[in-house]
C-alpha atoms as a PDB file:
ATOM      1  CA  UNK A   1     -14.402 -14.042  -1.929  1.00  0.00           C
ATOM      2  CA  UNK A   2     -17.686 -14.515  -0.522  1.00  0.00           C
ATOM      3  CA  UNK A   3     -16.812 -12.241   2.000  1.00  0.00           C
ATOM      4  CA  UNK A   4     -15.766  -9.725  -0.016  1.00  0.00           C
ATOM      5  CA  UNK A   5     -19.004 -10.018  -2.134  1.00  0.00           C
ATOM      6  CA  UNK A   6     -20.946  -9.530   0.604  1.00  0.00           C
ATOM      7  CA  UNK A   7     -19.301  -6.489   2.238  1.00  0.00           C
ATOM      8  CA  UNK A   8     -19.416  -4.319  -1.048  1.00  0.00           C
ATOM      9  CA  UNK A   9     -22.574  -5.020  -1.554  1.00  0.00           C
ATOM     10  CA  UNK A  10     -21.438  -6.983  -4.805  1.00  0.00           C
ATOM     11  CA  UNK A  11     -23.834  -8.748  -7.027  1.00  0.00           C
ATOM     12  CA  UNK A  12     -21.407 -11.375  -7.768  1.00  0.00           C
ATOM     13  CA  UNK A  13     -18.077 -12.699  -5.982  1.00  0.00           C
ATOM     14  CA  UNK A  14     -14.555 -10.864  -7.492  1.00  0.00           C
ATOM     15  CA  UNK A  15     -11.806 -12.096  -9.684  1.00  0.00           C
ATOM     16  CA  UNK A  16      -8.490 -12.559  -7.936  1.00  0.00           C
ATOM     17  CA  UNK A  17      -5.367 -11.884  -9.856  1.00  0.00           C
ATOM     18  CA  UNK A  18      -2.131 -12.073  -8.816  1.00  0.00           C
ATOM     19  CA  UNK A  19       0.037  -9.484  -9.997  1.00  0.00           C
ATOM     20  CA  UNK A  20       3.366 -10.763  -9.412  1.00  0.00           C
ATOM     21  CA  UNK A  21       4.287 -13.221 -12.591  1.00  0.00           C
ATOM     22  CA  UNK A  22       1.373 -12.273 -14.288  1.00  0.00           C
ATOM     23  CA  UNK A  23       1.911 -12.572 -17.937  1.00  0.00           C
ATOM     24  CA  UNK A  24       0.468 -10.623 -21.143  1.00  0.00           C
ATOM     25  CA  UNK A  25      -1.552 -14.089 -22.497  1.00  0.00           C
ATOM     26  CA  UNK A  26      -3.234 -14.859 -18.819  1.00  0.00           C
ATOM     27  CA  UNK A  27      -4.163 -11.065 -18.860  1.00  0.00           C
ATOM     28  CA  UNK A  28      -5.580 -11.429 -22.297  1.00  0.00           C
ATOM     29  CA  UNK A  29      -7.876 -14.183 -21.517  1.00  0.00           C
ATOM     30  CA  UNK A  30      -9.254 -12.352 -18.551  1.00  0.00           C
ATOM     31  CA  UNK A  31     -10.075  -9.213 -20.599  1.00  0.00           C
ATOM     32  CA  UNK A  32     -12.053 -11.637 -22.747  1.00  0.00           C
ATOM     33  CA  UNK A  33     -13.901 -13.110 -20.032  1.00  0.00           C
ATOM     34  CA  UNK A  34     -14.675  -9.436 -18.563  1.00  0.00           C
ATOM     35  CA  UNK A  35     -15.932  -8.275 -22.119  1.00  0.00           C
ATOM     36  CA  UNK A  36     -19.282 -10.387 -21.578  1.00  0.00           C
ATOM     37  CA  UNK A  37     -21.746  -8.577 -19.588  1.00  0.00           C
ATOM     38  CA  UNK A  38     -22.298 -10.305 -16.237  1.00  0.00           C
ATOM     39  CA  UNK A  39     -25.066 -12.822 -16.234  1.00  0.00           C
ATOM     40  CA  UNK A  40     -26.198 -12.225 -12.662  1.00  0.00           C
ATOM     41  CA  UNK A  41     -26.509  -8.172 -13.675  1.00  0.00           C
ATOM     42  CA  UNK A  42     -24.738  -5.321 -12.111  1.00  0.00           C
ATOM     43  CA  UNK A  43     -21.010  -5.217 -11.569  1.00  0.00           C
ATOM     44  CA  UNK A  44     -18.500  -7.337 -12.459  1.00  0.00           C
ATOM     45  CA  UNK A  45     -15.109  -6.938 -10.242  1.00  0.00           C
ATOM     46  CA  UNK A  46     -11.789  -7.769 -10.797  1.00  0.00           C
ATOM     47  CA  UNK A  47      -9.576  -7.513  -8.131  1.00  0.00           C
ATOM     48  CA  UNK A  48      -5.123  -7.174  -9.191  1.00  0.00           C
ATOM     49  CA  UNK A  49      -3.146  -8.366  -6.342  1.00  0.00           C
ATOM     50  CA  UNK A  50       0.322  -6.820  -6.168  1.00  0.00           C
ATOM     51  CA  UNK A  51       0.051  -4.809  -8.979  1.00  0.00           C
ATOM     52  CA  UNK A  52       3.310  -2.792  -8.503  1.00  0.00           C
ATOM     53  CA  UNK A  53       4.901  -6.210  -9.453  1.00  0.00           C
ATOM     54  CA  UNK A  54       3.369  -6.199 -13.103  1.00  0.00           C
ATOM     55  CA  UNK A  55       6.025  -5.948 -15.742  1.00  0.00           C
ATOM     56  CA  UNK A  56       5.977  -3.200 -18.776  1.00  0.00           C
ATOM     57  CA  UNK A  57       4.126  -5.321 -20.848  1.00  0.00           C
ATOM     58  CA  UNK A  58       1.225  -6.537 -19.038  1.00  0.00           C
ATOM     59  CA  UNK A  59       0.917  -2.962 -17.503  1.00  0.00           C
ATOM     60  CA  UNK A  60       0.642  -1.333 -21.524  1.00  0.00           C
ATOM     61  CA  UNK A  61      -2.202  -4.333 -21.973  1.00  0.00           C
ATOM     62  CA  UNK A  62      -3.853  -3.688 -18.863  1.00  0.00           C
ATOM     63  CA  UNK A  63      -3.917   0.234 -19.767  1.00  0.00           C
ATOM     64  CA  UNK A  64      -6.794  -0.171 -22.216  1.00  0.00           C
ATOM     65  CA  UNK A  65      -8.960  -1.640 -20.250  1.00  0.00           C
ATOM     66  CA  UNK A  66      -8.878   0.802 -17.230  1.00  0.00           C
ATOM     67  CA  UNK A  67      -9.023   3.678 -19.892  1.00  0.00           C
ATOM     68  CA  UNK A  68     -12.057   2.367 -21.657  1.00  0.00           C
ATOM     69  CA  UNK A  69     -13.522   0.023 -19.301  1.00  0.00           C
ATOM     70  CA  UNK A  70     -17.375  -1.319 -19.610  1.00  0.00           C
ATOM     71  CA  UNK A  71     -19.559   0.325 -17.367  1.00  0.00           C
ATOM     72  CA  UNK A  72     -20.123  -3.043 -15.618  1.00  0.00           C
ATOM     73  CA  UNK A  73     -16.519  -3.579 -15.069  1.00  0.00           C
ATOM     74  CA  UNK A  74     -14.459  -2.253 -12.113  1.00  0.00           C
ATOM     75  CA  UNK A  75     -10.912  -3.152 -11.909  1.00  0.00           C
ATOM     76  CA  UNK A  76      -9.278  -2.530  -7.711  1.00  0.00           C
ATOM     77  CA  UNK A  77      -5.829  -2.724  -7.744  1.00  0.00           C
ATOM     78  CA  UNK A  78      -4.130  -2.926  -5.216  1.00  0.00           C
ATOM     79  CA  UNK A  79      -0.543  -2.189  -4.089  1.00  0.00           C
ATOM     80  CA  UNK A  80       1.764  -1.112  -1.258  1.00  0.00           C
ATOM     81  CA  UNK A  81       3.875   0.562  -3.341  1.00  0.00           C
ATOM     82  CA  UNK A  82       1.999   3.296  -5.981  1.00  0.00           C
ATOM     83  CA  UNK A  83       5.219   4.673  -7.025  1.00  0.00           C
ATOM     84  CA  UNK A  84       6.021   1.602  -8.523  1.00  0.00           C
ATOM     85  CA  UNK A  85       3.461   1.368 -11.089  1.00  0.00           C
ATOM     86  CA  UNK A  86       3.088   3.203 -14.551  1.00  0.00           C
ATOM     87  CA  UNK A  87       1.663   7.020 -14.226  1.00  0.00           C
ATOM     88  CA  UNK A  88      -0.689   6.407 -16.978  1.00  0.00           C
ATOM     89  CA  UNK A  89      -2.249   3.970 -14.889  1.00  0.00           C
ATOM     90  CA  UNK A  90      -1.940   5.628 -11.580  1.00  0.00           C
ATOM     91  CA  UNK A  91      -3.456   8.731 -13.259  1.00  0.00           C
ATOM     92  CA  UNK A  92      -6.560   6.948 -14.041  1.00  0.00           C
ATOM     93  CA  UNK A  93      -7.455   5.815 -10.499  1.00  0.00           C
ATOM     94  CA  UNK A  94      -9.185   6.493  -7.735  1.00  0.00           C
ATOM     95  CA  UNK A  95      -7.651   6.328  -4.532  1.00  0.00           C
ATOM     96  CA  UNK A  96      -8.629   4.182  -1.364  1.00  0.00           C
ATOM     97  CA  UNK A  97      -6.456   3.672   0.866  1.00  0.00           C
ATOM     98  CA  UNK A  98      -6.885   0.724   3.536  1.00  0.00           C
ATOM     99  CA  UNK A  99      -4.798  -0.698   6.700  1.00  0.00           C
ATOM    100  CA  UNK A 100      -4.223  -4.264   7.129  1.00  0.00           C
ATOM    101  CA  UNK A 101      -4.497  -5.236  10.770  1.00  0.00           C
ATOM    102  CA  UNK A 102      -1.375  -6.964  10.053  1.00  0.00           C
ATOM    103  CA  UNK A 103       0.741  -3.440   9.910  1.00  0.00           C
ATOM    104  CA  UNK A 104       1.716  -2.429  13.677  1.00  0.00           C
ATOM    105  CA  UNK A 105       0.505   0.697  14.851  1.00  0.00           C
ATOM    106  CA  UNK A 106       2.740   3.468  15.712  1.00  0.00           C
ATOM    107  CA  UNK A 107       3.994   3.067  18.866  1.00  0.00           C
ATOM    108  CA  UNK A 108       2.990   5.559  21.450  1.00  0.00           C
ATOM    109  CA  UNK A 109       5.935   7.412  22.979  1.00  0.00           C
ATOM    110  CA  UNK A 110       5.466   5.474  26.513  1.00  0.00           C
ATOM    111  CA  UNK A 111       5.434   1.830  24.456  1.00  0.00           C
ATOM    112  CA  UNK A 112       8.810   2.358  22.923  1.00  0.00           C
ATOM    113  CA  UNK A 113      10.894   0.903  25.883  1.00  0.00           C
ATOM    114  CA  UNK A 114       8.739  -2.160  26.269  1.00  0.00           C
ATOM    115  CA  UNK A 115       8.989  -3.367  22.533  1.00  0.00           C
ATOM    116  CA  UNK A 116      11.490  -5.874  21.834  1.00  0.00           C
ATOM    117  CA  UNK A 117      13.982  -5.516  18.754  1.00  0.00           C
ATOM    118  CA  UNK A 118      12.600  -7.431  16.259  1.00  0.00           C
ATOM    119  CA  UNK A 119       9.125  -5.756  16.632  1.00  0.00           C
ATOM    120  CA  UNK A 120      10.982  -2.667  16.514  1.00  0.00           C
ATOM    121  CA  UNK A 121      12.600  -3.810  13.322  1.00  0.00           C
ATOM    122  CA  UNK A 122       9.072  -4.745  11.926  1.00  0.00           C
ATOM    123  CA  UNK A 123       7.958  -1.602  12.437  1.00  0.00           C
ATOM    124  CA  UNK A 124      10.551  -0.036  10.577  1.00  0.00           C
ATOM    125  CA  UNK A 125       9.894  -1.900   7.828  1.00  0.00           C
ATOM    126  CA  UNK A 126       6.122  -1.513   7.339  1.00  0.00           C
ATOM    127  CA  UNK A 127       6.781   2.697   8.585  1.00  0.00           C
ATOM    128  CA  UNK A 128       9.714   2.437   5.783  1.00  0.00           C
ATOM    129  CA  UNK A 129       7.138   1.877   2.704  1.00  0.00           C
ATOM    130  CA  UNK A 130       4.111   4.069   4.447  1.00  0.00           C
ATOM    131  CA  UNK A 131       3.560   7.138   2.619  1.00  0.00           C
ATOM    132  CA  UNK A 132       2.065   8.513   5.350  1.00  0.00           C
ATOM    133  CA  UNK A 133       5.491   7.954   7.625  1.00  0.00           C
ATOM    134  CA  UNK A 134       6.815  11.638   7.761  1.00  0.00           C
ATOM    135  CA  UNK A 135       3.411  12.552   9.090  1.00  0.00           C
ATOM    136  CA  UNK A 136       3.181   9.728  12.044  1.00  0.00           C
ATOM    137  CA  UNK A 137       6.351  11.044  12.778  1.00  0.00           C
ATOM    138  CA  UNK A 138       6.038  14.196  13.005  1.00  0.00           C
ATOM    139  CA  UNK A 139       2.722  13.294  15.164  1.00  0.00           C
ATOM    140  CA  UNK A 140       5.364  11.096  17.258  1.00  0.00           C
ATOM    141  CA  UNK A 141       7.549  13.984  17.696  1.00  0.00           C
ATOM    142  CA  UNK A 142       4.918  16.121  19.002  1.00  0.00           C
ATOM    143  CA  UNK A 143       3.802  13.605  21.475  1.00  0.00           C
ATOM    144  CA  UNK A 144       7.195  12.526  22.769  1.00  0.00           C
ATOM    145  CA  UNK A 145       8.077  16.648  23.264  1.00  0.00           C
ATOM    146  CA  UNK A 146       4.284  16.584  25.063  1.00  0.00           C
ATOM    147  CA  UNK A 147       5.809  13.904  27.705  1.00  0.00           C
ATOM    148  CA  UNK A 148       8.781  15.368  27.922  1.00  0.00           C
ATOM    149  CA  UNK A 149      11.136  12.725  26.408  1.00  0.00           C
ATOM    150  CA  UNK A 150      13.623  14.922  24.838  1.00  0.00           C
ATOM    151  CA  UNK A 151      15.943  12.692  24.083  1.00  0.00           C
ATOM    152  CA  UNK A 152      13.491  10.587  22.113  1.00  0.00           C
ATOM    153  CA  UNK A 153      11.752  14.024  20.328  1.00  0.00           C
ATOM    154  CA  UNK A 154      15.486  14.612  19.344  1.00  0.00           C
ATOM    155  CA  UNK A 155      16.510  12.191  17.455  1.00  0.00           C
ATOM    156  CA  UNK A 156      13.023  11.790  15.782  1.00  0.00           C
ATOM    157  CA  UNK A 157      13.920  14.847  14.637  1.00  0.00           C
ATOM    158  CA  UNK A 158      17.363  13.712  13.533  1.00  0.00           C
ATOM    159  CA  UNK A 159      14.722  10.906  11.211  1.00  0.00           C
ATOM    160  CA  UNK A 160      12.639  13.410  10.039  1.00  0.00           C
ATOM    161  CA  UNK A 161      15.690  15.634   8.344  1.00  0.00           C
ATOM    162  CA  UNK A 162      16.071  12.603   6.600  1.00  0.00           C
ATOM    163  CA  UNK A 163      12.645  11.640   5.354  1.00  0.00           C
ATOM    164  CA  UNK A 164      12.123  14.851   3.900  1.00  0.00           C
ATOM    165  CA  UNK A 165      15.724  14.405   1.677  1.00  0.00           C
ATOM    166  CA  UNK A 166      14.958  13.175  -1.726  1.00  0.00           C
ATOM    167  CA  UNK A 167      16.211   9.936  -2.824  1.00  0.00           C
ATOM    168  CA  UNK A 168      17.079   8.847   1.280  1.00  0.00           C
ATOM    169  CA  UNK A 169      16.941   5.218   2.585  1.00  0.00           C
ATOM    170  CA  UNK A 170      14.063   4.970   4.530  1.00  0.00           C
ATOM    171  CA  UNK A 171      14.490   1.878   5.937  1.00  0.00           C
ATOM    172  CA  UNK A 172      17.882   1.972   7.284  1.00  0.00           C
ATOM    173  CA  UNK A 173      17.368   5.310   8.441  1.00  0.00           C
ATOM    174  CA  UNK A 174      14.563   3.853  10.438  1.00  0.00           C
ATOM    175  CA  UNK A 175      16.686   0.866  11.477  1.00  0.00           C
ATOM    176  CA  UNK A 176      19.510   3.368  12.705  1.00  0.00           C
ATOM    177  CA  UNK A 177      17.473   5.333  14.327  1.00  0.00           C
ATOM    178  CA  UNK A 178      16.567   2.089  16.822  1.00  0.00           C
ATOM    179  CA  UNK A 179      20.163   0.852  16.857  1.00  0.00           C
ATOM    180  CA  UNK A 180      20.302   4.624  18.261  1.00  0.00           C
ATOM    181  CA  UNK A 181      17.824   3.913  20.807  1.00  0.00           C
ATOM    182  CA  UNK A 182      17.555   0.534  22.169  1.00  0.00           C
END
């Protein structure tokens, strides 16, 4: 937290919450806490954890405090999944996004052959919940047409078809596009 502090520039260290089991009472007592101005001054941060994993209720409480907030209090929540949360709530945030160093990197057209299948796998399942996937794609497409691996720029093409269909399975598309391509 410290660290945290330190690289925002923060006058004080953050709340943590976790989002997942989070319930309406625990939520309650922290909007209590964050109603008294900070002692140190400036900001006062509270930092949601998962919070895609909130349930209905604890999302409706949360919603008055990010509509009508302090002007000391910032709430960050964060999530790897924004279509899982309430619009209301989405609809009053700003947008950051970050990268763990944790998620692979796509793989450049040359690496493909030398990963193994369970970091292949991985990859599908980080690329699978990316919002950003149809457009590293399509940027994997273009390079693996640029090196002349046709083959490989066809059947990313075959993935992208099925990105762009509404409603599609992400994930095992990914995973049968490598069982395609080992």
């Amino acid at each position: 937290m410290e660290e945290l502090r330190r690289r925002f520039g923060w006058p004080a260290p953050p709340t943590i919450i976790e989002g997942a089991g989070l319930a309406v009472r625990d939520l309650r007592l922290i909007l209590s806490d964050s109603a008294k101005r900070p002692l140190m001054g400036g900001t006062m941060n509270i930092i949601l954890l998962n919070a895609d994993t909130i349930s209905q209720e604890v999302a409706s409480t949360l919603l008055k405090s990010i509509e009508e907030p302090p002007e000391y209090l910032n709430w960050h929540l964060i999530t790897t999944n924004e279509s899982k949360m309430l619009v209301t709530i989405v609809s009053r945030c700003q947008r950051f996004r970050y990268f763990s160093s944790e998620i692979p990197e796509q793989p450049a057209v040359d690496d493909w052959d030398k990963m193994t299948l369970v970091q292949k796998l991985e990859w599908a399942k980080q690329l699978s919940s990316d919002e950003d996937a149809l457009a590293r794609l399509n940027s994997w497409m273009a390079a693996a047409r640029q090196s002349r691996q046709w083959s490989l720029a066809r059947s990313l093409e075959g993935l992208v078809r099925v990105f762009k269909k509404p409603g599609s399975n992400k994930r095992l598309a990914l995973e049968n596009f490598i069982l395609q391509n080992l």
